[in-house]
N, C-alpha and C. Protein backbone atom coordinates (compact mmCIF):
# COMPACT_ATOMS: atom_id res chain seq x y z
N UNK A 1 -44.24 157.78 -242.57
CA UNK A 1 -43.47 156.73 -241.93
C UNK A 1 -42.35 156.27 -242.88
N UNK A 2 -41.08 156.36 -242.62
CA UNK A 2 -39.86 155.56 -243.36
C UNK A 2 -39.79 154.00 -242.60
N UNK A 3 -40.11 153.30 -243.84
CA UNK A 3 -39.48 151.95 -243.76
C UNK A 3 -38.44 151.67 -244.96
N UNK A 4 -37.51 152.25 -244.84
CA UNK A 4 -36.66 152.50 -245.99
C UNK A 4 -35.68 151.44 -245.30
N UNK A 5 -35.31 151.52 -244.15
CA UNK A 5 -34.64 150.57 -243.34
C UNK A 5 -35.06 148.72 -243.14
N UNK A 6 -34.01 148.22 -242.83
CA UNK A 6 -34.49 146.55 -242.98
C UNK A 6 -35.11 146.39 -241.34
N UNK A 7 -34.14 147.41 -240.61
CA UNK A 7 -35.01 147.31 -238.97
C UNK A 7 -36.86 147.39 -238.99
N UNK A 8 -36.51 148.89 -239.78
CA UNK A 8 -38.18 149.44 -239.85
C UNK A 8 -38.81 148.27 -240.36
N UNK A 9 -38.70 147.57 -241.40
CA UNK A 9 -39.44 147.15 -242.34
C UNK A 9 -40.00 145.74 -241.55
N UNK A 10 -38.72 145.35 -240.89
CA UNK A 10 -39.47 143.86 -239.68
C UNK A 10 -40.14 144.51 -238.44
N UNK A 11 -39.91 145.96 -238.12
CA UNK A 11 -40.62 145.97 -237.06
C UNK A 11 -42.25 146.54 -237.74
N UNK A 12 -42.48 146.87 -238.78
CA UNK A 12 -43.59 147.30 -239.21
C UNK A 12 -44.11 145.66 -239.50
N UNK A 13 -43.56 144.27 -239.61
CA UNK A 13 -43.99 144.03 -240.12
C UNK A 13 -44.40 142.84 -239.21
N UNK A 14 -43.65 143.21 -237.58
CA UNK A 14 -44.61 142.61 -236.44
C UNK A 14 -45.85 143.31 -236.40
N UNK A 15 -45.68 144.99 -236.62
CA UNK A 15 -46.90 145.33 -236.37
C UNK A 15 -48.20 144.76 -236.71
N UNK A 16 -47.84 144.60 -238.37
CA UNK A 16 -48.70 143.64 -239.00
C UNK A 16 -49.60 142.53 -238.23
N UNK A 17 -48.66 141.57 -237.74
CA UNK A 17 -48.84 140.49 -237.81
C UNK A 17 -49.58 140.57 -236.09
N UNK A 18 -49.60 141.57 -235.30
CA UNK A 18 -50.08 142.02 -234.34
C UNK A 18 -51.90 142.42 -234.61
N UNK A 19 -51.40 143.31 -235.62
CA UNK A 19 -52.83 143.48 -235.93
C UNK A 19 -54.02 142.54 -237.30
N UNK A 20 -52.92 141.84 -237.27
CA UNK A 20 -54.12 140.36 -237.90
C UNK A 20 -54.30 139.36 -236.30
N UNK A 21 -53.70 139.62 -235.28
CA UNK A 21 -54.29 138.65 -234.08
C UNK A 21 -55.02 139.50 -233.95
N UNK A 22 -55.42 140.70 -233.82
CA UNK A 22 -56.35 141.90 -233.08
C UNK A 22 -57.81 141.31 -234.07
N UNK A 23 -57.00 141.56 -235.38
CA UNK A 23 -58.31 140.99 -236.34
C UNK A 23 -59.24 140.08 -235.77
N UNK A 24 -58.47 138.52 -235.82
CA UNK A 24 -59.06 137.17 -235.59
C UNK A 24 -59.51 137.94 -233.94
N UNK A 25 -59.08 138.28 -233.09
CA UNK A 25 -60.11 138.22 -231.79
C UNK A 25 -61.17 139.52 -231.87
N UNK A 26 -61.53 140.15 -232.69
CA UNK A 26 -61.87 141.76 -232.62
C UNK A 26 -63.30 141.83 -231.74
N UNK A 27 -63.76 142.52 -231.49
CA UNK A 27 -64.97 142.31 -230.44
C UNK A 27 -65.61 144.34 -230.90
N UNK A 28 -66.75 143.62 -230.76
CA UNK A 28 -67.25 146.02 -231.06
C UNK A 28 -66.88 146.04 -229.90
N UNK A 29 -66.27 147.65 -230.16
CA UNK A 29 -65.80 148.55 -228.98
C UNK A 29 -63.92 148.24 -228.66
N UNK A 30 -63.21 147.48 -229.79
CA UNK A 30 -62.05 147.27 -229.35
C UNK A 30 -61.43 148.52 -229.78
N UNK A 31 -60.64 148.71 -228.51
CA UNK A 31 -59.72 149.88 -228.45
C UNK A 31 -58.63 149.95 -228.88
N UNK A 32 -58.14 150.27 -230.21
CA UNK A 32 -57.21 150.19 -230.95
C UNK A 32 -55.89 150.46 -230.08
N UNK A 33 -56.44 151.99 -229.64
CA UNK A 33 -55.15 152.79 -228.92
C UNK A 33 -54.89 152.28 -227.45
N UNK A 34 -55.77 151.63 -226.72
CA UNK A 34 -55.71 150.35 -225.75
C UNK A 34 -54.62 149.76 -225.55
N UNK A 35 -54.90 148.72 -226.91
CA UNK A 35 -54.07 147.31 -227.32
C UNK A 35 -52.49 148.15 -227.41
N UNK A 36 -52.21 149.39 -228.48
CA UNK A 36 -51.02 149.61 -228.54
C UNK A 36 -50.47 150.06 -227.49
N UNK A 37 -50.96 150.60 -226.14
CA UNK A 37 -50.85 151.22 -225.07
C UNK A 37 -50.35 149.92 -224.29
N UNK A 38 -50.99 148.52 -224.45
CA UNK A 38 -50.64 147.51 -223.39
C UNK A 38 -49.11 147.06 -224.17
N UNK A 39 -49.04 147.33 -225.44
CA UNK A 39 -47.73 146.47 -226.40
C UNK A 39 -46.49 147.26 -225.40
N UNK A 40 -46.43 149.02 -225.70
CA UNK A 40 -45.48 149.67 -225.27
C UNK A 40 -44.89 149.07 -223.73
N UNK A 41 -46.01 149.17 -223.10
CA UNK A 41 -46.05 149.12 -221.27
C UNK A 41 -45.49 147.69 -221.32
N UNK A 42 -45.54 146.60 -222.02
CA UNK A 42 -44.78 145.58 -222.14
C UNK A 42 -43.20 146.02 -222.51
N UNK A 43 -43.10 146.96 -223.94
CA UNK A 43 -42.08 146.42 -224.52
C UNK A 43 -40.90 147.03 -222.99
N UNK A 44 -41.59 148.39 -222.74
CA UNK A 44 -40.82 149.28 -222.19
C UNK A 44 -40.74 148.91 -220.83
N UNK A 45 -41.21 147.70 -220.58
CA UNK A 45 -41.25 147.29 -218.79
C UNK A 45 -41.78 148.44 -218.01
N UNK A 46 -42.89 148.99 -218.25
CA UNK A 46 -43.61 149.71 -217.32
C UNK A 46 -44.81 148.46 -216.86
N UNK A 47 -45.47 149.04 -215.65
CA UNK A 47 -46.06 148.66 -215.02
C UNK A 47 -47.53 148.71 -215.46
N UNK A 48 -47.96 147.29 -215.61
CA UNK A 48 -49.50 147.49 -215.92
C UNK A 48 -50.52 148.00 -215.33
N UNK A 49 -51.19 148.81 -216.43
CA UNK A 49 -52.41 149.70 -215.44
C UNK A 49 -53.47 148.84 -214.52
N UNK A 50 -53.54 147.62 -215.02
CA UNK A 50 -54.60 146.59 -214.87
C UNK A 50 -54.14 145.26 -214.16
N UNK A 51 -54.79 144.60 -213.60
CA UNK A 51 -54.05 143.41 -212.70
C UNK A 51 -54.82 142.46 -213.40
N UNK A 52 -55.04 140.59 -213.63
CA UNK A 52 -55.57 139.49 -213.70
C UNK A 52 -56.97 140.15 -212.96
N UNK A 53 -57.41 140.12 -211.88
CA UNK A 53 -58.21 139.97 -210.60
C UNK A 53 -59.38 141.37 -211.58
N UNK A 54 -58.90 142.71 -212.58
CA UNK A 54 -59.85 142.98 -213.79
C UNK A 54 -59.87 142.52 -215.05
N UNK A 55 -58.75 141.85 -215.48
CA UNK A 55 -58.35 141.32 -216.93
C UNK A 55 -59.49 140.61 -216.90
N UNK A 56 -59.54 139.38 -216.24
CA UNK A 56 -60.01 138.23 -216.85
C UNK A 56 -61.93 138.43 -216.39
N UNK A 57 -62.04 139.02 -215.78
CA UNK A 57 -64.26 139.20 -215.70
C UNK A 57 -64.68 140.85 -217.04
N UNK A 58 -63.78 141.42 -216.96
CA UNK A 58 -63.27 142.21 -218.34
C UNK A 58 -63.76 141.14 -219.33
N UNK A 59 -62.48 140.55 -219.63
CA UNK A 59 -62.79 139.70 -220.86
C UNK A 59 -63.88 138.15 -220.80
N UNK A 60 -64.50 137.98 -219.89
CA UNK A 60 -65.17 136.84 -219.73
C UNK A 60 -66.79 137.78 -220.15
N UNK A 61 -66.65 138.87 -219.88
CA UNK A 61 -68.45 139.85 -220.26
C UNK A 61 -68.22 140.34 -221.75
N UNK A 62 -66.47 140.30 -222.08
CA UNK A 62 -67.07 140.57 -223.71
C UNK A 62 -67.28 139.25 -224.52
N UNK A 63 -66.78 137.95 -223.71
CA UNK A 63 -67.20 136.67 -224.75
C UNK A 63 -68.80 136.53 -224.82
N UNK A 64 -69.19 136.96 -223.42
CA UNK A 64 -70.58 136.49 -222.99
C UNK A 64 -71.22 137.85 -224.00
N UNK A 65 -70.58 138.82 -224.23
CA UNK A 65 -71.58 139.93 -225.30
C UNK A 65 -71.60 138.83 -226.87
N UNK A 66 -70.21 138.56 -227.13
CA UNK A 66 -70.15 138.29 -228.40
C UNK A 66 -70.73 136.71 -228.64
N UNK A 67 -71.25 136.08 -227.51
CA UNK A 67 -71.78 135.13 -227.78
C UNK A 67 -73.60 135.94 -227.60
N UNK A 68 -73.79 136.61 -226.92
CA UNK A 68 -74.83 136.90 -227.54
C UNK A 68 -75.87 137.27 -228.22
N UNK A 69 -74.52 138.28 -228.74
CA UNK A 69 -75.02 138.88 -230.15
C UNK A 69 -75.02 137.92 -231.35
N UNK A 70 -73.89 136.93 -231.39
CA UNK A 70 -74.12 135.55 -232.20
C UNK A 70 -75.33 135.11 -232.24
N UNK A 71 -75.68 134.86 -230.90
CA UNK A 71 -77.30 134.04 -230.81
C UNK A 71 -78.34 135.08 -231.28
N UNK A 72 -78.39 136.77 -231.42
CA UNK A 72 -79.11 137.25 -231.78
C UNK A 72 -79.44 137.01 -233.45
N UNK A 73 -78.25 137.32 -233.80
CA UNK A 73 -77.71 137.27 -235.20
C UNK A 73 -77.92 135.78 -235.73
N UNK A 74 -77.91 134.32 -234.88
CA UNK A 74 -78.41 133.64 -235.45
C UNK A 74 -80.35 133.41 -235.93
N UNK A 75 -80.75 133.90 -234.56
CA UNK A 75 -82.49 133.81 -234.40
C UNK A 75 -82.49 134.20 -235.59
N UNK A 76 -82.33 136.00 -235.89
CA UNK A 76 -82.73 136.48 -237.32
C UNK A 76 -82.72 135.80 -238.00
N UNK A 77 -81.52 135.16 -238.66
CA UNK A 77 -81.43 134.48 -239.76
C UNK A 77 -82.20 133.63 -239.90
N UNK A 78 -82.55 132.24 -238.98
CA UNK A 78 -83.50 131.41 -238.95
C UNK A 78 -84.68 132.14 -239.05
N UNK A 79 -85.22 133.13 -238.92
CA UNK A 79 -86.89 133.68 -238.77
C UNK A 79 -86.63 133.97 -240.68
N UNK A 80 -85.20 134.40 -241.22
CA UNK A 80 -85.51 134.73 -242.29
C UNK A 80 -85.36 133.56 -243.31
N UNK A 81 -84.96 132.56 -242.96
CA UNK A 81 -85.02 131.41 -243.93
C UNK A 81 -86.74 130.78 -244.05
N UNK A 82 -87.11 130.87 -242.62
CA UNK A 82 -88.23 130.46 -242.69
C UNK A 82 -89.08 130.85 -243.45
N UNK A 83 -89.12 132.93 -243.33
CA UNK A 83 -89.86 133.50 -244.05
C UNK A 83 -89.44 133.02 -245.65
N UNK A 84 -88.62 132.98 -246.39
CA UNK A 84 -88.21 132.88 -247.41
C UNK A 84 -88.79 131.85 -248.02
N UNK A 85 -88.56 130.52 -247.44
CA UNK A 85 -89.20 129.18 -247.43
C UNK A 85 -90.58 129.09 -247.66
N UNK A 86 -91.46 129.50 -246.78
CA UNK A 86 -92.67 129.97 -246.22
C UNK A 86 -93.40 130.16 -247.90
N UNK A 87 -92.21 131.61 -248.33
CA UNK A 87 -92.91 132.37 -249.64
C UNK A 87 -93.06 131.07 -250.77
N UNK A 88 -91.27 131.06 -250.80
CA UNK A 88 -91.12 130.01 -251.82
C UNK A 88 -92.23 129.05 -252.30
N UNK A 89 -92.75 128.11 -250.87
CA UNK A 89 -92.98 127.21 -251.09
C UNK A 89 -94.39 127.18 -251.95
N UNK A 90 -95.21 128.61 -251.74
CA UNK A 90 -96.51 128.65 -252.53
C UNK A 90 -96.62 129.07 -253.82
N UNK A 91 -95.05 128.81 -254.32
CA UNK A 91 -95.24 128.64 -256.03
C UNK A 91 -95.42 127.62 -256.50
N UNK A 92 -96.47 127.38 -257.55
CA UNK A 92 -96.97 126.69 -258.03
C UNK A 92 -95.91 125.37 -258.60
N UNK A 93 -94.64 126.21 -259.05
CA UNK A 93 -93.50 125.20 -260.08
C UNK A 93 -92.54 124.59 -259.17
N UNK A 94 -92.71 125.47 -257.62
CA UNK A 94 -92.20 124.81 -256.51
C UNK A 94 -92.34 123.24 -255.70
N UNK A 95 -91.37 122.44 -255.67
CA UNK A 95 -92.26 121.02 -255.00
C UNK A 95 -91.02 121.11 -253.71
N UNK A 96 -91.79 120.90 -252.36
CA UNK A 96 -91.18 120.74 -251.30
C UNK A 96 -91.31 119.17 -250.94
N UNK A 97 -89.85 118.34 -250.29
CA UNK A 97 -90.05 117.11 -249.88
C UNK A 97 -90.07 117.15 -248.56
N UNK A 98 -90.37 115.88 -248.31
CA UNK A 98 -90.45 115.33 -246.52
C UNK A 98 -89.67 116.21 -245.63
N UNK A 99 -88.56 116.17 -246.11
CA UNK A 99 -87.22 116.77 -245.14
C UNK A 99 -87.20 118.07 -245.37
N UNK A 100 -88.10 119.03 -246.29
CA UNK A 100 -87.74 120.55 -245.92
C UNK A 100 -87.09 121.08 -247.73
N UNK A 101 -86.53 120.22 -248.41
CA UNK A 101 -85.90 120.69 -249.36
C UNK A 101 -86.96 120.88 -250.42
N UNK A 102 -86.67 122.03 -251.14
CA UNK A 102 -87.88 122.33 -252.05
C UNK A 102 -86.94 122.42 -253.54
N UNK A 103 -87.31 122.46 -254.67
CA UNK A 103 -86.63 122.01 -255.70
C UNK A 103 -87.59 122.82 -256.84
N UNK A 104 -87.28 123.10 -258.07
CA UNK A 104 -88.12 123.51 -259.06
C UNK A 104 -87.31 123.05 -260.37
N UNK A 105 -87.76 122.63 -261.29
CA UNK A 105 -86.92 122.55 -262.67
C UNK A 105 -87.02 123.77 -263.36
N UNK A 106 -85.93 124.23 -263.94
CA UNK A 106 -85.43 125.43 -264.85
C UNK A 106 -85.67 124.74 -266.43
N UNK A 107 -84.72 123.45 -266.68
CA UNK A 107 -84.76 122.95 -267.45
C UNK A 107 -84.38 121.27 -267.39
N UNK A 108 -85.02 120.46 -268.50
CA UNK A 108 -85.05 119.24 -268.57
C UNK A 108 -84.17 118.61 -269.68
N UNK A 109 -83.72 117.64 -268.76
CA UNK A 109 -82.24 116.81 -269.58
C UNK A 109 -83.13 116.06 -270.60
N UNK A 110 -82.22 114.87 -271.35
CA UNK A 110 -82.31 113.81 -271.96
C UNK A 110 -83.19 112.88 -271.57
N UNK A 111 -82.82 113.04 -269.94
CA UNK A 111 -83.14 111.30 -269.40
C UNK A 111 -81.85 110.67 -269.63
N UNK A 112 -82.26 109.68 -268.34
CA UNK A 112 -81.13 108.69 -267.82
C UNK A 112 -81.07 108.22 -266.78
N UNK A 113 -80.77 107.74 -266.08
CA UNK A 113 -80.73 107.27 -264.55
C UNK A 113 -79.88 108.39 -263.93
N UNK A 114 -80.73 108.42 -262.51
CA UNK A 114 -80.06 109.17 -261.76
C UNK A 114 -79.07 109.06 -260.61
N UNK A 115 -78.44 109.68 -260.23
CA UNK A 115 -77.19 108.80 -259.35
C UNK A 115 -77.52 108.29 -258.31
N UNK A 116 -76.81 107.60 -258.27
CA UNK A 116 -76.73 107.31 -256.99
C UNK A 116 -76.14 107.67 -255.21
N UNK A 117 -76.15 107.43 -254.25
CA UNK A 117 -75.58 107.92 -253.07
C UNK A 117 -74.12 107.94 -253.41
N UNK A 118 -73.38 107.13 -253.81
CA UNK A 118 -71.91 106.60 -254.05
C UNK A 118 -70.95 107.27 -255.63
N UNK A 119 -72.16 107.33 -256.45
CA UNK A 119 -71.91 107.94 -257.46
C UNK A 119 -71.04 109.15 -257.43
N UNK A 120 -70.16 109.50 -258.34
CA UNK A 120 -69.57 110.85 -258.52
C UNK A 120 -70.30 111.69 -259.50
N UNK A 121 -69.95 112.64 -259.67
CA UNK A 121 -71.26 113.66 -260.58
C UNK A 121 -70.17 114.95 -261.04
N UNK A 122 -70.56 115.11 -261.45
CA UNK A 122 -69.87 116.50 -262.63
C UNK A 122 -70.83 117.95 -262.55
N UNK A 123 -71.26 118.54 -261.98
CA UNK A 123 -72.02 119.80 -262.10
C UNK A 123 -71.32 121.48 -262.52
N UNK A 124 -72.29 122.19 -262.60
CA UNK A 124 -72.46 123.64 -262.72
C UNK A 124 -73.03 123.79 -261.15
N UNK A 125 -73.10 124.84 -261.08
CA UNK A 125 -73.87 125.45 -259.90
C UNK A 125 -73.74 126.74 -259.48
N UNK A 126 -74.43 127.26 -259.14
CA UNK A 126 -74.34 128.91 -258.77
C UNK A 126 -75.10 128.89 -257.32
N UNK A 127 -74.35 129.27 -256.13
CA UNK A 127 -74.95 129.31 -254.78
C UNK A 127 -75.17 130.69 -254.31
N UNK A 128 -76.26 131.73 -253.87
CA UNK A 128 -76.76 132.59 -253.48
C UNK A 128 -77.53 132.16 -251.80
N UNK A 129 -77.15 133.72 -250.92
CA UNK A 129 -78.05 133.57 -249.95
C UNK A 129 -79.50 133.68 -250.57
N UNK A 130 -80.28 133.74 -249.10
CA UNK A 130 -81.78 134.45 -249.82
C UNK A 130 -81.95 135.68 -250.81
N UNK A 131 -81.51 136.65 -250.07
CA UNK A 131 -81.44 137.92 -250.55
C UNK A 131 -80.15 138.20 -251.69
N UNK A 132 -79.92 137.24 -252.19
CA UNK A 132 -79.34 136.75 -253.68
C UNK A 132 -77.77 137.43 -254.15
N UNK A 133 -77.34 137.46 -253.05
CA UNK A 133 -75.82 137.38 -253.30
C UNK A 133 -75.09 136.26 -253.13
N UNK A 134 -73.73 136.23 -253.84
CA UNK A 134 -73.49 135.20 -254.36
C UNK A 134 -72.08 134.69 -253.57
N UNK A 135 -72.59 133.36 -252.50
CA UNK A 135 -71.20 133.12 -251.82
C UNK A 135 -70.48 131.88 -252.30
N UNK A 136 -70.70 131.58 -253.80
CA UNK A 136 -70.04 129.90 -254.18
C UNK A 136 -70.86 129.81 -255.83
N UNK A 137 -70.11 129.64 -256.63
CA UNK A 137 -70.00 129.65 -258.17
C UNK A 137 -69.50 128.84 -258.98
N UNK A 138 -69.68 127.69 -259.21
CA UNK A 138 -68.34 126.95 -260.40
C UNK A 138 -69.13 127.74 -262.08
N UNK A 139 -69.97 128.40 -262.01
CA UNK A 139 -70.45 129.05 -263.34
C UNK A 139 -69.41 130.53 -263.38
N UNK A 140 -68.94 131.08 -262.04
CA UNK A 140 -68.51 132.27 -262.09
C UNK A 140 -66.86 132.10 -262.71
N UNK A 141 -67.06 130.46 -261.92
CA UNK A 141 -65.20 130.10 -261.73
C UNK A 141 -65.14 129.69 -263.62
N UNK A 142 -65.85 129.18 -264.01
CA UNK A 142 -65.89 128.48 -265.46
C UNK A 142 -65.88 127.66 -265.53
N UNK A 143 -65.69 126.84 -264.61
CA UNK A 143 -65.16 125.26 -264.66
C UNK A 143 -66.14 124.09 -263.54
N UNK A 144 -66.56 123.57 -264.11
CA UNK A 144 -67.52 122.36 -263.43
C UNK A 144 -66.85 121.90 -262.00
N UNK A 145 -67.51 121.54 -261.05
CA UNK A 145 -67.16 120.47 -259.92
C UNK A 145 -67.66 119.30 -260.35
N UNK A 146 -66.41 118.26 -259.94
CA UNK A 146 -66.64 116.85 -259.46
C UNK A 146 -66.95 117.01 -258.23
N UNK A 147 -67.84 115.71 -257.95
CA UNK A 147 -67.40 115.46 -256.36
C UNK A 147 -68.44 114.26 -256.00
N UNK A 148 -68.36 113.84 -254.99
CA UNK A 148 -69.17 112.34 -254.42
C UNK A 148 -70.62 112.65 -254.01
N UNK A 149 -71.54 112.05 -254.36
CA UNK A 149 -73.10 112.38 -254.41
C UNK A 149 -73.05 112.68 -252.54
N UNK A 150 -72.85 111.69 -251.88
CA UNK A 150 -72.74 111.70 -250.63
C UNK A 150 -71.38 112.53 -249.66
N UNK A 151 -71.12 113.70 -250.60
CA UNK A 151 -69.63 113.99 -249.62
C UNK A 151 -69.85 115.51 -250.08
N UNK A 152 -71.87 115.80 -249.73
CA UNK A 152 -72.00 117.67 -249.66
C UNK A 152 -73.05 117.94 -249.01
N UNK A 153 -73.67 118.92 -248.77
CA UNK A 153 -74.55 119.31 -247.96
C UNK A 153 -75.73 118.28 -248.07
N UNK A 154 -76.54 117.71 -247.21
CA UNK A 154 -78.03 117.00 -247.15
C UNK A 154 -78.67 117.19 -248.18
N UNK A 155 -78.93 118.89 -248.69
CA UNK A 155 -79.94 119.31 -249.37
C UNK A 155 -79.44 118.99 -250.70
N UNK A 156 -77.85 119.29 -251.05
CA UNK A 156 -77.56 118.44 -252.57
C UNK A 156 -77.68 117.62 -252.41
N UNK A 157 -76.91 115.96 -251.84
CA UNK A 157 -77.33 114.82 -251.74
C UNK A 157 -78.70 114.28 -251.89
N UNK A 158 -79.87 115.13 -251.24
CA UNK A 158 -80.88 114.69 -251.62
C UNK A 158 -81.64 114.60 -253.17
N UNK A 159 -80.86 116.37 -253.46
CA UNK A 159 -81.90 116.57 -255.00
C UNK A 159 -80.96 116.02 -255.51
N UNK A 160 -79.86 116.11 -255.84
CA UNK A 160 -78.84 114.67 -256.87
C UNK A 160 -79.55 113.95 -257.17
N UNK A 161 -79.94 112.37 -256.60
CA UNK A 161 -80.52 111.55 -256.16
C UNK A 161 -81.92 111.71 -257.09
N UNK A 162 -82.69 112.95 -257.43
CA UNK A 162 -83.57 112.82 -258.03
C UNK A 162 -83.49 113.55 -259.41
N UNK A 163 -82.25 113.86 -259.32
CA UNK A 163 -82.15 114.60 -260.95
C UNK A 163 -81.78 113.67 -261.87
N UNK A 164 -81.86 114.11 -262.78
CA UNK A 164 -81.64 112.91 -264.68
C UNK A 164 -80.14 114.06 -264.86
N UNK A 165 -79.74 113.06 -265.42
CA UNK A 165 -78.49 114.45 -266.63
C UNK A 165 -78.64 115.00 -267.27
N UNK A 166 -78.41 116.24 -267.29
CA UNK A 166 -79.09 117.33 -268.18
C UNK A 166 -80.16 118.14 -267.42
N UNK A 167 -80.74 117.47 -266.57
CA UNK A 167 -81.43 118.39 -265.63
C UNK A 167 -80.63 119.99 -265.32
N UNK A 168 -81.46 121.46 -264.75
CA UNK A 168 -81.06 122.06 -264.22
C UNK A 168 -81.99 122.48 -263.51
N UNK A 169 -82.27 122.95 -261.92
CA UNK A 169 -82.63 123.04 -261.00
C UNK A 169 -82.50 124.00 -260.58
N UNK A 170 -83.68 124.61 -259.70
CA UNK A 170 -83.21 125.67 -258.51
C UNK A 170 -83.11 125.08 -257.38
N UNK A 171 -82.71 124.69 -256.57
CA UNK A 171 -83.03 124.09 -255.07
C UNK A 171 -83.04 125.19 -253.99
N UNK A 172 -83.83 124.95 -252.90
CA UNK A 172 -83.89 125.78 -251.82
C UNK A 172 -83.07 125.27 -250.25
N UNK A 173 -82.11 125.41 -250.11
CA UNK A 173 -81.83 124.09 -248.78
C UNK A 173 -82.04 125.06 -247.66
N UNK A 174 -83.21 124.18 -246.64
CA UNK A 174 -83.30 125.51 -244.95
C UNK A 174 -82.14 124.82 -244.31
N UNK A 175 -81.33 125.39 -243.45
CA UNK A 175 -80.68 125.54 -242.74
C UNK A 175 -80.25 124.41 -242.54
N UNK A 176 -80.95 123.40 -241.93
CA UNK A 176 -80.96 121.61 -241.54
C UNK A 176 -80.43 120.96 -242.26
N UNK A 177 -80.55 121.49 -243.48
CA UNK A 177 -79.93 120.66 -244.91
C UNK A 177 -79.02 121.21 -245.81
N UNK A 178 -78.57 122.13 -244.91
CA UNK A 178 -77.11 123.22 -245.27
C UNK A 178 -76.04 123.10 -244.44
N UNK A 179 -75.50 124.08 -243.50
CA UNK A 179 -74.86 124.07 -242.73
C UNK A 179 -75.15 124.21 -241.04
N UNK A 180 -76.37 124.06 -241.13
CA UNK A 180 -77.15 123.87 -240.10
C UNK A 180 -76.06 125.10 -238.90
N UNK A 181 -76.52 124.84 -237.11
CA UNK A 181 -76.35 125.68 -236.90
C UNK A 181 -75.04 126.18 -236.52
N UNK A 182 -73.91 125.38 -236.86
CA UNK A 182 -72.86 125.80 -236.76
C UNK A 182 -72.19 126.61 -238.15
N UNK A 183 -72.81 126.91 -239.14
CA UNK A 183 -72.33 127.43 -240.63
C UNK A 183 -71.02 126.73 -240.66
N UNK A 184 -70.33 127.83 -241.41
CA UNK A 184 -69.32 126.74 -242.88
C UNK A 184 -67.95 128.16 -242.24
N UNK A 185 -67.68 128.46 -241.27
CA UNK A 185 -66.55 129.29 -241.06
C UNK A 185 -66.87 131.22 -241.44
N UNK A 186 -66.26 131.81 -242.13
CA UNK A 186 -66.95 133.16 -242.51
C UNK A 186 -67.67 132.81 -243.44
N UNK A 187 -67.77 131.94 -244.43
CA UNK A 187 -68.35 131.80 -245.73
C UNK A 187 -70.02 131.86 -245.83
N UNK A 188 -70.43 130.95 -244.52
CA UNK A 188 -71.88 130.61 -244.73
C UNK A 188 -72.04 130.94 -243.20
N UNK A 189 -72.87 131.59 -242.62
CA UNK A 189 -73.32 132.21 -240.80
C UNK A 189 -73.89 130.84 -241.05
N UNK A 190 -74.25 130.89 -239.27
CA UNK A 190 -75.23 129.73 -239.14
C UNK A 190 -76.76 129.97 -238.79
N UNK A 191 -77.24 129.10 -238.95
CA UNK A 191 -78.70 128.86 -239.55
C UNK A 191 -79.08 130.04 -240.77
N UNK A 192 -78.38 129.50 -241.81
CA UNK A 192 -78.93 130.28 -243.46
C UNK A 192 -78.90 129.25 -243.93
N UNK A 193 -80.42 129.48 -244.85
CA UNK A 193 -80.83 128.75 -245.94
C UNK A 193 -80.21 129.32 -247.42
N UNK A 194 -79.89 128.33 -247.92
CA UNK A 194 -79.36 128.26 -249.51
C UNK A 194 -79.93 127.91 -250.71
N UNK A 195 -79.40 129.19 -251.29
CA UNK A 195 -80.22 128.62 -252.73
C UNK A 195 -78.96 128.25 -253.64
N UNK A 196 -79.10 127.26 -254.84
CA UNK A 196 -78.70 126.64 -255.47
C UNK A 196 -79.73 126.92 -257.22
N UNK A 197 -78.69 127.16 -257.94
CA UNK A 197 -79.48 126.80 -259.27
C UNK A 197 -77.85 125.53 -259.86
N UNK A 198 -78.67 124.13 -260.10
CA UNK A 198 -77.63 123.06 -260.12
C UNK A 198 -77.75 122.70 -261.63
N UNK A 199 -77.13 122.09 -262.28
CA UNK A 199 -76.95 121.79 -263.49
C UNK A 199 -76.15 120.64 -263.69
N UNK A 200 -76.94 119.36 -263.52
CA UNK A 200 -76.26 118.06 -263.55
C UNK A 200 -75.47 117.56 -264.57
N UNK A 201 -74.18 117.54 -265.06
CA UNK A 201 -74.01 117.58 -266.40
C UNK A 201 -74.00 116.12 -266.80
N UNK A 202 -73.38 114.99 -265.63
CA UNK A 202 -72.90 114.18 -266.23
C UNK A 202 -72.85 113.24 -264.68
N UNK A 203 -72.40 112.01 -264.50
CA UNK A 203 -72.64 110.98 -263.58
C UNK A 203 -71.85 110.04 -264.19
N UNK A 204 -70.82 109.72 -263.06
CA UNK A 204 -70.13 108.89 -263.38
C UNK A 204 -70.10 107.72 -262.74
């Protein structure tokens, strides 16, 4: 392909921007050579193969697929937090509270008071799914988070609240006390449980 030209180079570079909308809507089974087949028959004023009266029950059975493969894809996940949880919870160094969040100490601070709801806090943290890949790091990034005891997931807010400074933690958060079942955008699906190893440095 020559895009040596300034024409070529903007029309390659609708293409682009054509196929990042294809991206954001993509569905299994999208027909690449389809989509470019409907662009031409536009650009070139030919006549569409297809009328509204198949377009739109067409596309109303692939939302209803992709919403239900969502709901498949969510069940799993919830059966696997549970299982995970389930294991977790019959370690001995493990302590689960009222609400589901289970917690273990790695290591023990100084002592000090612990924050409060309103409090700001200074941490480390390293966030892993179950199966221990890693979607959120300020240990990877190098550099600590601030942020408001009350302005993050349930399951931090809660163990905050019971850590000293200097504490470091594993926490377990199920789903309820994460991003529950709507998740966090691509970053976090919904209904996954999170693990956390936290490292309170400081409370301000």
């Amino acid at each position: 392909m020559d895009l040596s030209t300034d024409e070529a180079k903007v029309s390659y570079g609708f293409g682009l921007q054509f196929g990042e909308q294809l991206l954001r809507n993509r569905f299994e089974g999208l027909d690449l050579d389809a989509a470019i087949a409907g662009i031409r028959h536009v650009f070139e004023h030919q006549q569409a193969q297809i009328g509204e009266s198949e377009l739109n029950p067409a596309y109303q059975a692939i939302q209803e697929k992709k919403q239900a493969a969502a709901a498949e894809l969510a069940g799993k996940r919830a059966a696997l937090a549970e299982q995970f949880l389930t294991a977790n919870a019959e370690r001995d160094e493990v302590t689960t509270t009222d609400s589901g969040l289970q917690w273990e100490v790695l290591e023990s601070g100084a002592g000090g008071d612990s924050p409060g709801a309103t409090d700001q806090v200074v941490t480390h943290y390293h966030g892993t799914f179950v199966d221990g890949s890693v979607f959120d790091s300020s240990v990877d990034r190098g550099e600590p988070a601030t942020f408001g005891v009350n302005q993050v997931i349930p399951g931090w807010t809660e163990a905050l609240q019971l850590m000293s400074p200097g504490d470091k933690w594993r926490i377990v958060c199920p789903p309820h006390l994460a991003y529950g079942e709507q998740g966090a955008g691509d970053a976090i699906p919904p209904n996954t449980a999170l693990v956390f190893e936290i490292h309170l440095i400081q409370v301000n």
